[in-house]
C-alpha atoms as a PDB file:
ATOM      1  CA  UNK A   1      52.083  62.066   0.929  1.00  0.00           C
ATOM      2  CA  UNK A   2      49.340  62.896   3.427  1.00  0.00           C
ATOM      3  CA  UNK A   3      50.849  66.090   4.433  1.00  0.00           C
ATOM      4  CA  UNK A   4      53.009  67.387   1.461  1.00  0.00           C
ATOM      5  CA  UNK A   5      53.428  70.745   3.790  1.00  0.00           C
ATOM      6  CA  UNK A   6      54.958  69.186   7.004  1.00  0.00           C
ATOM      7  CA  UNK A   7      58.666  68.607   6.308  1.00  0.00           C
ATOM      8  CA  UNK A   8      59.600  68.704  10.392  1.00  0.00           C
ATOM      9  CA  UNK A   9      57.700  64.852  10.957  1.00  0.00           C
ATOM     10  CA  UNK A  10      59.583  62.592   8.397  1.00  0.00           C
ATOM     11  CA  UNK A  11      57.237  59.560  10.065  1.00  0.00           C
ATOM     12  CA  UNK A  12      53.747  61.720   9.077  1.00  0.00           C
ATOM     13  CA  UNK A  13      51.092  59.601   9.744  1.00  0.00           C
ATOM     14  CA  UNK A  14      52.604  57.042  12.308  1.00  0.00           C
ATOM     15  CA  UNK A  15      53.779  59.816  14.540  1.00  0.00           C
ATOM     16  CA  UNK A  16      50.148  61.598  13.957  1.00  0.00           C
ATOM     17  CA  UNK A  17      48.754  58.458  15.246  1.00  0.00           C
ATOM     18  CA  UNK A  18      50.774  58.038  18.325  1.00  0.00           C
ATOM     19  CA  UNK A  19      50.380  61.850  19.469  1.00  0.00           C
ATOM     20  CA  UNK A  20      46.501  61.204  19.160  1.00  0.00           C
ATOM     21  CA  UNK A  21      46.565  57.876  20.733  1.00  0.00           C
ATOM     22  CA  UNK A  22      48.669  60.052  24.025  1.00  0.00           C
ATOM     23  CA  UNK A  23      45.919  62.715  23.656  1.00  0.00           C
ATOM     24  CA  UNK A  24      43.045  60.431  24.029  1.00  0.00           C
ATOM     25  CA  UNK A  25      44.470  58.277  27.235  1.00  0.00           C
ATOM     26  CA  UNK A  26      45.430  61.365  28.854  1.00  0.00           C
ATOM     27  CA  UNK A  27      41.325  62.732  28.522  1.00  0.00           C
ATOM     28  CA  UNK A  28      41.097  59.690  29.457  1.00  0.00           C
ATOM     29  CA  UNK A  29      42.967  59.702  32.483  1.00  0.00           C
ATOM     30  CA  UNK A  30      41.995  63.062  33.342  1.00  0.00           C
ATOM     31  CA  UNK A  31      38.315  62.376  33.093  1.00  0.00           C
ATOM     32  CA  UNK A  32      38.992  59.224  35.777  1.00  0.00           C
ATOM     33  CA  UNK A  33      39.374  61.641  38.358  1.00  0.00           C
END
């Protein structure tokens, strides 16, 4: 129960994790240019 106040994400932390992991690729990819 990491986020007893989010109801709307029924995966909490996995789907936490993949929305940072999409964040950091696309700095990522934006700082490649």
């Amino acid at each position: 129960m990491a986020f007893p106040g989010r109801r709307d994400a029924p995966d909490g932390p996995d789907f936490t994790v993949l929305k940072r992991l999409a964040r950091d690729q696309l700095i990522y990819l934006l700082e490649q240019v």
